[in-house]
N, C-alpha and C. Protein backbone atom coordinates (compact mmCIF):
# COMPACT_ATOMS: atom_id res chain seq x y z
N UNK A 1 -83.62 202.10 -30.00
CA UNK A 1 -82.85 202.65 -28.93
C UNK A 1 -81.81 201.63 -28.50
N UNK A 2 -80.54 202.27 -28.40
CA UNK A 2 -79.74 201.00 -27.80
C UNK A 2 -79.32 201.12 -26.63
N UNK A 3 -79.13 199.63 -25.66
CA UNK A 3 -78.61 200.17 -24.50
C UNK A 3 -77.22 200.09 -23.86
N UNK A 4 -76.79 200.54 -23.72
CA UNK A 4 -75.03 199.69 -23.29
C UNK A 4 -74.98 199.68 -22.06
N UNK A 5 -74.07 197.97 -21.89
CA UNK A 5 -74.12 197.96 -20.10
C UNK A 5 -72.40 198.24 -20.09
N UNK A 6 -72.02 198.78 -18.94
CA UNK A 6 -70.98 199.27 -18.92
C UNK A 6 -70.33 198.06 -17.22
N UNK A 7 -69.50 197.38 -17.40
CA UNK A 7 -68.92 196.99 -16.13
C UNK A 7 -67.75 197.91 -15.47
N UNK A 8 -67.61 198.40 -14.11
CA UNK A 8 -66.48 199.31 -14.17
C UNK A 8 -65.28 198.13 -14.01
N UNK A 9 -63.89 198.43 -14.16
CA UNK A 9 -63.43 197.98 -13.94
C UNK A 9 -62.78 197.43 -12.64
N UNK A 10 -63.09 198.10 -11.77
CA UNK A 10 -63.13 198.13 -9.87
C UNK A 10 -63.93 196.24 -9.83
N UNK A 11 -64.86 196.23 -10.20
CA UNK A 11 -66.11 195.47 -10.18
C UNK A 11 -65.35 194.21 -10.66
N UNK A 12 -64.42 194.13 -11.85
CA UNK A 12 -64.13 193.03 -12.62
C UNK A 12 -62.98 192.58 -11.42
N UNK A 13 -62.24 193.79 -11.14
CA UNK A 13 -61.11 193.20 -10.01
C UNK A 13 -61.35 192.58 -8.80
N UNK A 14 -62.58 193.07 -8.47
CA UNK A 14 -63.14 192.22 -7.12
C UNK A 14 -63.44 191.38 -7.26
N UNK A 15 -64.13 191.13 -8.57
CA UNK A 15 -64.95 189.43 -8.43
C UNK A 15 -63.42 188.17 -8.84
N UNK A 16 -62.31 189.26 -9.32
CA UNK A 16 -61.22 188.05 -9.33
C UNK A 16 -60.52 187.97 -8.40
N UNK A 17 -60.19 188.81 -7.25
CA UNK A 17 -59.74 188.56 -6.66
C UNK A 17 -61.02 188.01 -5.70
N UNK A 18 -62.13 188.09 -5.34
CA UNK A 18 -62.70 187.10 -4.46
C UNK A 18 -62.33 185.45 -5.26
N UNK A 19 -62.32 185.15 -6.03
CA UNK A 19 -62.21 183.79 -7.29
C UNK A 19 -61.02 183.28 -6.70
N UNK A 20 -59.52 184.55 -6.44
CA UNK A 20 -58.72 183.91 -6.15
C UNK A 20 -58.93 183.71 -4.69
N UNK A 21 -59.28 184.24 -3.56
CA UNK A 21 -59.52 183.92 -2.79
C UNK A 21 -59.99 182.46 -2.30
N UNK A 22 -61.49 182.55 -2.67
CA UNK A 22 -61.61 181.44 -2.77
C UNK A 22 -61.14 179.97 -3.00
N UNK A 23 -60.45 180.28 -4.15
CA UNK A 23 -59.14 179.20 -4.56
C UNK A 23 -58.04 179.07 -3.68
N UNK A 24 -57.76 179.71 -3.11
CA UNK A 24 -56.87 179.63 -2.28
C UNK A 24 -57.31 179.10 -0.91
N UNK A 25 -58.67 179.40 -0.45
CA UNK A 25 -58.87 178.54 0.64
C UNK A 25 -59.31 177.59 0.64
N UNK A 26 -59.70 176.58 -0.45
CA UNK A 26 -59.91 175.27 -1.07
C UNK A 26 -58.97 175.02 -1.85
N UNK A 27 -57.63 175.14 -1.59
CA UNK A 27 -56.83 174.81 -2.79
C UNK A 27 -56.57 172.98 -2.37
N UNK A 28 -56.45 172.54 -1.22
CA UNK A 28 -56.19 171.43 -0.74
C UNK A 28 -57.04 170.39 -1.08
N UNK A 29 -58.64 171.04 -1.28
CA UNK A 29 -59.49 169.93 -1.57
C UNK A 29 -59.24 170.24 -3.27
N UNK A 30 -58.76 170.79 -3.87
CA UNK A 30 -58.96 171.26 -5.80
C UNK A 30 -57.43 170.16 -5.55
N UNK A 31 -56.32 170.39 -4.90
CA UNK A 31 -55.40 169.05 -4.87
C UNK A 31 -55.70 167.46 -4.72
N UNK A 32 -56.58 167.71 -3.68
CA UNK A 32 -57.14 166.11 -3.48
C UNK A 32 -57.87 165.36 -4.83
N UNK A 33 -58.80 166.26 -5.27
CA UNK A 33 -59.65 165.93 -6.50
C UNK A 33 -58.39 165.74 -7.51
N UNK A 34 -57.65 166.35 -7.77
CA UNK A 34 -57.16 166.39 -9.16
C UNK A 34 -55.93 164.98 -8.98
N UNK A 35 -55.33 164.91 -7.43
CA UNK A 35 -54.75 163.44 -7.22
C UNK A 35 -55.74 162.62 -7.19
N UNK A 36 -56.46 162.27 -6.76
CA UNK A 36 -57.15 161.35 -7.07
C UNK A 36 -57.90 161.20 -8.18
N UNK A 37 -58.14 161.42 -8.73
CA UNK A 37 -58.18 161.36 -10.73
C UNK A 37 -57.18 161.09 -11.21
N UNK A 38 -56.05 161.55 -10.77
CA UNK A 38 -55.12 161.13 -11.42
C UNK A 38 -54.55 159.21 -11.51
N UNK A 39 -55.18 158.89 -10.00
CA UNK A 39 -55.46 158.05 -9.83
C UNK A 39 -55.53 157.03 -9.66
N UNK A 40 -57.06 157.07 -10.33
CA UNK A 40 -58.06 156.52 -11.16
C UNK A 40 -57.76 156.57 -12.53
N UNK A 41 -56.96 157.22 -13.07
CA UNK A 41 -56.75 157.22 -14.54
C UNK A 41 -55.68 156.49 -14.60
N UNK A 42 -54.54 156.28 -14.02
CA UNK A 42 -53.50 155.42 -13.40
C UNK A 42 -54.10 153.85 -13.78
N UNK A 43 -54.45 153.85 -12.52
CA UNK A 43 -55.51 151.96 -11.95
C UNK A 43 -56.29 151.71 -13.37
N UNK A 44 -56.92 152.23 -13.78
CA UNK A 44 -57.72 152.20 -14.72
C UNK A 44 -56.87 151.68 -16.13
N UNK A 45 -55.83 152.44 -16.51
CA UNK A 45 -54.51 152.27 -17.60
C UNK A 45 -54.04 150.69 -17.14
N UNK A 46 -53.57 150.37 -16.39
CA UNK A 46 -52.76 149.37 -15.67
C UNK A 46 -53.76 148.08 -15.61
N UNK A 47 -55.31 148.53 -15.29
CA UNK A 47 -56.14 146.97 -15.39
C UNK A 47 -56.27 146.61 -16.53
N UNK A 48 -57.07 147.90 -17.30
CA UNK A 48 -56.81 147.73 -19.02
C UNK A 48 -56.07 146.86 -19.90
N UNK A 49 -54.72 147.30 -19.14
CA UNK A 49 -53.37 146.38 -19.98
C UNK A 49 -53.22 145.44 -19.52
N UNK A 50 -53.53 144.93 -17.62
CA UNK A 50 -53.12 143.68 -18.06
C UNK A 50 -54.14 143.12 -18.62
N UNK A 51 -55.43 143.43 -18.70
CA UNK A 51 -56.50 142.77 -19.49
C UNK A 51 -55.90 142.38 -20.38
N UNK A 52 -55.81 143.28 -21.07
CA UNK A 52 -55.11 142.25 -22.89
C UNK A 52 -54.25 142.15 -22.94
N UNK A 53 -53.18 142.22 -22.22
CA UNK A 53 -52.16 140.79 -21.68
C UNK A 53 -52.40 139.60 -21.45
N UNK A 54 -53.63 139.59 -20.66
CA UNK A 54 -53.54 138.36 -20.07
C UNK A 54 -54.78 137.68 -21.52
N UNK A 55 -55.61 138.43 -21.62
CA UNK A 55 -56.02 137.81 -23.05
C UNK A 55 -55.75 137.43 -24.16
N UNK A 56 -54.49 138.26 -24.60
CA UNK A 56 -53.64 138.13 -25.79
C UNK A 56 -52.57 136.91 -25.16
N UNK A 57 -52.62 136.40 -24.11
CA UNK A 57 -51.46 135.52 -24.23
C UNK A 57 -52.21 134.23 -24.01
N UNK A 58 -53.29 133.86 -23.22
CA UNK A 58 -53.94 132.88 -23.34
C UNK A 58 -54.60 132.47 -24.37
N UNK A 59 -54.76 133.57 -25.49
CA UNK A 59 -54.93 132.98 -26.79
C UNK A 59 -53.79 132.57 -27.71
N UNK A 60 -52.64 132.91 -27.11
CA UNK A 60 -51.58 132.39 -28.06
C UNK A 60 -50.88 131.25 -27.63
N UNK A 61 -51.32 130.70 -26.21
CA UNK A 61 -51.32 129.77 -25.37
C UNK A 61 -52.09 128.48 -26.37
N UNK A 62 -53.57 129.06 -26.33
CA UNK A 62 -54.13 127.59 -27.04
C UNK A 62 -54.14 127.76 -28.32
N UNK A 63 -53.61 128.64 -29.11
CA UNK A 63 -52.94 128.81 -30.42
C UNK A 63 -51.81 127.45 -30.37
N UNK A 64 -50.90 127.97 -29.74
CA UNK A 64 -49.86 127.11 -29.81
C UNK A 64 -50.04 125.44 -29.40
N UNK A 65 -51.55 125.33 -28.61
CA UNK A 65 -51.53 124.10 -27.98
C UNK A 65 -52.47 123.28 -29.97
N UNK A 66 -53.23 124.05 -30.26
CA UNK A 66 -53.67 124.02 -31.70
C UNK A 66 -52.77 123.42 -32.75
N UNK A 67 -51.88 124.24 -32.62
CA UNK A 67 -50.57 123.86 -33.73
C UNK A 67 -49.75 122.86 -33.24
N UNK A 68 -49.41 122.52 -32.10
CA UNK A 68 -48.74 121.16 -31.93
C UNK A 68 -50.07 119.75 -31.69
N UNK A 69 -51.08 120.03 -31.57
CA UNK A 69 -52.03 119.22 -32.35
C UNK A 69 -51.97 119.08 -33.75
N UNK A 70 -52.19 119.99 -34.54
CA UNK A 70 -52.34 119.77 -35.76
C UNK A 70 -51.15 119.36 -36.98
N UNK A 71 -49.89 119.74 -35.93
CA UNK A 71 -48.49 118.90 -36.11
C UNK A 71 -48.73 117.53 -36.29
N UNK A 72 -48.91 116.62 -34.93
CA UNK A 72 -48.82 115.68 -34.30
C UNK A 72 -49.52 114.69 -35.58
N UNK A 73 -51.00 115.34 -35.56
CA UNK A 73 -52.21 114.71 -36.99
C UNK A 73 -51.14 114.55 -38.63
N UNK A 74 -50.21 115.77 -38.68
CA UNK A 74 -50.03 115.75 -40.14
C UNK A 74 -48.92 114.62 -39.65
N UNK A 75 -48.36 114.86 -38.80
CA UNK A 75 -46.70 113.25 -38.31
C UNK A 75 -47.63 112.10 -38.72
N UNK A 76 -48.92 111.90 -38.25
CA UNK A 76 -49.67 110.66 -38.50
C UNK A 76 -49.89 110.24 -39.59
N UNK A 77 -50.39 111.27 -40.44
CA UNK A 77 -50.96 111.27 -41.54
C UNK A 77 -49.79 111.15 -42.32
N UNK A 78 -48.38 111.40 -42.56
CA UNK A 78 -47.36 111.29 -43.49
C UNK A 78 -46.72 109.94 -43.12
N UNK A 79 -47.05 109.11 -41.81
CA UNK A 79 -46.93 107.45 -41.74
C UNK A 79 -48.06 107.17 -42.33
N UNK A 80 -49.18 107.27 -42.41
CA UNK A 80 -49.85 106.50 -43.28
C UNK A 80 -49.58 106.34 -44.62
N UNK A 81 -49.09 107.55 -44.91
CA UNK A 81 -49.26 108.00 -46.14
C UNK A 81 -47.55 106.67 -47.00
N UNK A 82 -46.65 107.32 -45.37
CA UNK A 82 -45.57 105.90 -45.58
C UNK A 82 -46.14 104.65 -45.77
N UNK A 83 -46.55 104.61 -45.68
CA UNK A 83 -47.28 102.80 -45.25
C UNK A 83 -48.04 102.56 -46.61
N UNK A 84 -48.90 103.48 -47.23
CA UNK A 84 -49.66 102.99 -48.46
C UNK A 84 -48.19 103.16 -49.84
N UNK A 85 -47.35 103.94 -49.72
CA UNK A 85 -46.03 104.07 -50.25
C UNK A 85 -45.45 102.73 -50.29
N UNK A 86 -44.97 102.34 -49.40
CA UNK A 86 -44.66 101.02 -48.92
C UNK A 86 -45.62 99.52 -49.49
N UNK A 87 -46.95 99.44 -49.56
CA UNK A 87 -47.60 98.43 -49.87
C UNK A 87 -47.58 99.10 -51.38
N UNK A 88 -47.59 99.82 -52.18
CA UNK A 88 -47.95 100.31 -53.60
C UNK A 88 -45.98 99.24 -53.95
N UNK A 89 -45.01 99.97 -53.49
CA UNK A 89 -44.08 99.46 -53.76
C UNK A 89 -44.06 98.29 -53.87
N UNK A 90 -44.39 97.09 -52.57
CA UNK A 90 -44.61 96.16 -52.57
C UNK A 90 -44.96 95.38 -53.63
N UNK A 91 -46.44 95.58 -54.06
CA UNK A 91 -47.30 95.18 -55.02
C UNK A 91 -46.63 95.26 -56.32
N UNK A 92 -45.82 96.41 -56.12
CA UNK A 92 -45.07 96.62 -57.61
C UNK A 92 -44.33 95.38 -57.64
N UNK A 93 -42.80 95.36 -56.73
CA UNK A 93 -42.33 93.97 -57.14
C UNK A 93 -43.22 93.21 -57.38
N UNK A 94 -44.03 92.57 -56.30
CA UNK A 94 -44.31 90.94 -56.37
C UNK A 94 -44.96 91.13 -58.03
N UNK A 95 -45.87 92.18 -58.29
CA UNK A 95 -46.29 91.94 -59.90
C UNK A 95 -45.05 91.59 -61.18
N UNK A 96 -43.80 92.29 -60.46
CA UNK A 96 -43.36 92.17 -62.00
C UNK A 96 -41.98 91.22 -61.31
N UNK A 97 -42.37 90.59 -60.73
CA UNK A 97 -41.72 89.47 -60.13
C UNK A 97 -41.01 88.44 -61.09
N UNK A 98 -39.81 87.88 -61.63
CA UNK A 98 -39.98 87.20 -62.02
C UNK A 98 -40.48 85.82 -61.79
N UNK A 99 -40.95 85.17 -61.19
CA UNK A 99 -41.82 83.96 -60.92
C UNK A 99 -43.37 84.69 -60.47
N UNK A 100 -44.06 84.21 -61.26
CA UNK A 100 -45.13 84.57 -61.61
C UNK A 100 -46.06 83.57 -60.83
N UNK A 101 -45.61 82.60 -59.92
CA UNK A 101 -46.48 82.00 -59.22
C UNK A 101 -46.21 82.41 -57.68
N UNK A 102 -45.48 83.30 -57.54
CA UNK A 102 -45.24 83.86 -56.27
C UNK A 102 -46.33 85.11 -56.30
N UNK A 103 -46.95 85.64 -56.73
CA UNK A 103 -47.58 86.85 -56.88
C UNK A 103 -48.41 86.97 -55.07
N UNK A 104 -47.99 87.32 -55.17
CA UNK A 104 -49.19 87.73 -53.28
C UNK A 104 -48.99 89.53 -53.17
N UNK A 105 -50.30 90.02 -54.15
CA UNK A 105 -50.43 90.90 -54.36
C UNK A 105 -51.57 91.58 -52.58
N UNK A 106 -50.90 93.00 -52.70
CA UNK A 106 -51.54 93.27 -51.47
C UNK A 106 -52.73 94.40 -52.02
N UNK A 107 -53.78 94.15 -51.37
CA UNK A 107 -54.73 95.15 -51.99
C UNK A 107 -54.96 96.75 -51.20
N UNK A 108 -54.74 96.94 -51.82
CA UNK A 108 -53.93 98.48 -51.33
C UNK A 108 -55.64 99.57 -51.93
N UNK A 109 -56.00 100.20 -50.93
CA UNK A 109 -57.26 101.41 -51.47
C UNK A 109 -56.88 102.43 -50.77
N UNK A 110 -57.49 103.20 -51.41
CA UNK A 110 -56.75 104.60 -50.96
C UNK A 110 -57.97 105.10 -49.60
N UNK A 111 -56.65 105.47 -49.08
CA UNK A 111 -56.44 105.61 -47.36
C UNK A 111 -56.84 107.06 -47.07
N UNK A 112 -58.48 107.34 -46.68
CA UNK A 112 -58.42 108.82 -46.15
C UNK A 112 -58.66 108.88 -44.98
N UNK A 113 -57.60 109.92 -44.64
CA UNK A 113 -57.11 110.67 -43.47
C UNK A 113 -58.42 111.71 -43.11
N UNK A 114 -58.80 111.90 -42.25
CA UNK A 114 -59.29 113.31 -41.94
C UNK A 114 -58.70 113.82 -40.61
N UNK A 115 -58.75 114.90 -40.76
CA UNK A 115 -57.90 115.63 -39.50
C UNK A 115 -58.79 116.12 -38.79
N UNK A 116 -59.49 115.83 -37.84
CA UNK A 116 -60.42 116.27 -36.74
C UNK A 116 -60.57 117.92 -36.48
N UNK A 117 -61.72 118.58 -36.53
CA UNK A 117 -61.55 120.03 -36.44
C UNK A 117 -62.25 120.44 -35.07
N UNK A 118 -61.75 119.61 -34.10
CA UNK A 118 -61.86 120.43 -32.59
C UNK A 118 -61.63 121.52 -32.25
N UNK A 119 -60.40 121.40 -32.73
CA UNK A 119 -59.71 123.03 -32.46
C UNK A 119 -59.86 124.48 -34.04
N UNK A 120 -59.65 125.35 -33.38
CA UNK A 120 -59.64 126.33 -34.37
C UNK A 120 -58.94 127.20 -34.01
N UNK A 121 -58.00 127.55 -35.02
CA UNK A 121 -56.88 128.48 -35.49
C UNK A 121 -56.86 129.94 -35.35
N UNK A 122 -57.75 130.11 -34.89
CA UNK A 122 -57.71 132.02 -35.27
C UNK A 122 -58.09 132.38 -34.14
N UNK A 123 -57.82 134.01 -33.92
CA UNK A 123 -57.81 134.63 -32.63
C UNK A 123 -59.10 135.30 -32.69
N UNK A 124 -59.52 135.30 -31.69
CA UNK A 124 -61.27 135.66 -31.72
C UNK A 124 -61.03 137.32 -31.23
């Protein structure tokens, strides 16, 4: 057996126009809610960003403080590197010197550098 429910259509118009009713006499608080969400979605966008603003730049802050460290080490390291250049040269003349009782050979060993790894390079 089947049953059919039938709505009249009288019935469908009342319950929308009570709906609009309703809406209409709370429309001020359905405004308030929907500004203020709006907001909050606002404030919310705006802390967000400067968050990783202010994160993304303080890491490129001690990025940069990194790299003029690790400048400064290689400036050092290419005077040393002058300096064992310099005594290798040295040694060269006085060896092939002609007076052979002048020899004042300098003893020259090879010079390692290490570059200290305090800092680190990459963005976390």
């Amino acid at each position: 057996m089947k049953i059919l429910a039938f709505t009249s259509k009288n019935a469908i118009n009342q319950t929308y126009v009570s709906l609009l009713n309703k809406y209409r006499t709370y429309q001020w608080i359905i405004d308030i809610i929907k500004i203020g969400w709006l907001a909050i979605a606002f404030f919310s966008f705006i802390l967000i960003y400067l968050y990783f603003v202010n994160k993304s730049s303080t890491q490129w802050y001690f990025l940069r403080q990194a790299n003029n460290d690790l400048s400064s080490i290689k400036f050092k390291y290419e005077i040393v590197k002058t300096n064992v250049l310099n005594y290798r040269q040295e040694n060269w003349q006085n060896m092939h010197d002609t007076f052979w009782t002048n020899n004042k050979v300098v003893d020259v060993h090879a010079t390692i550098v290490s570059i200290p790894q305090t800092k680190e390079l990459t963005l976390k």
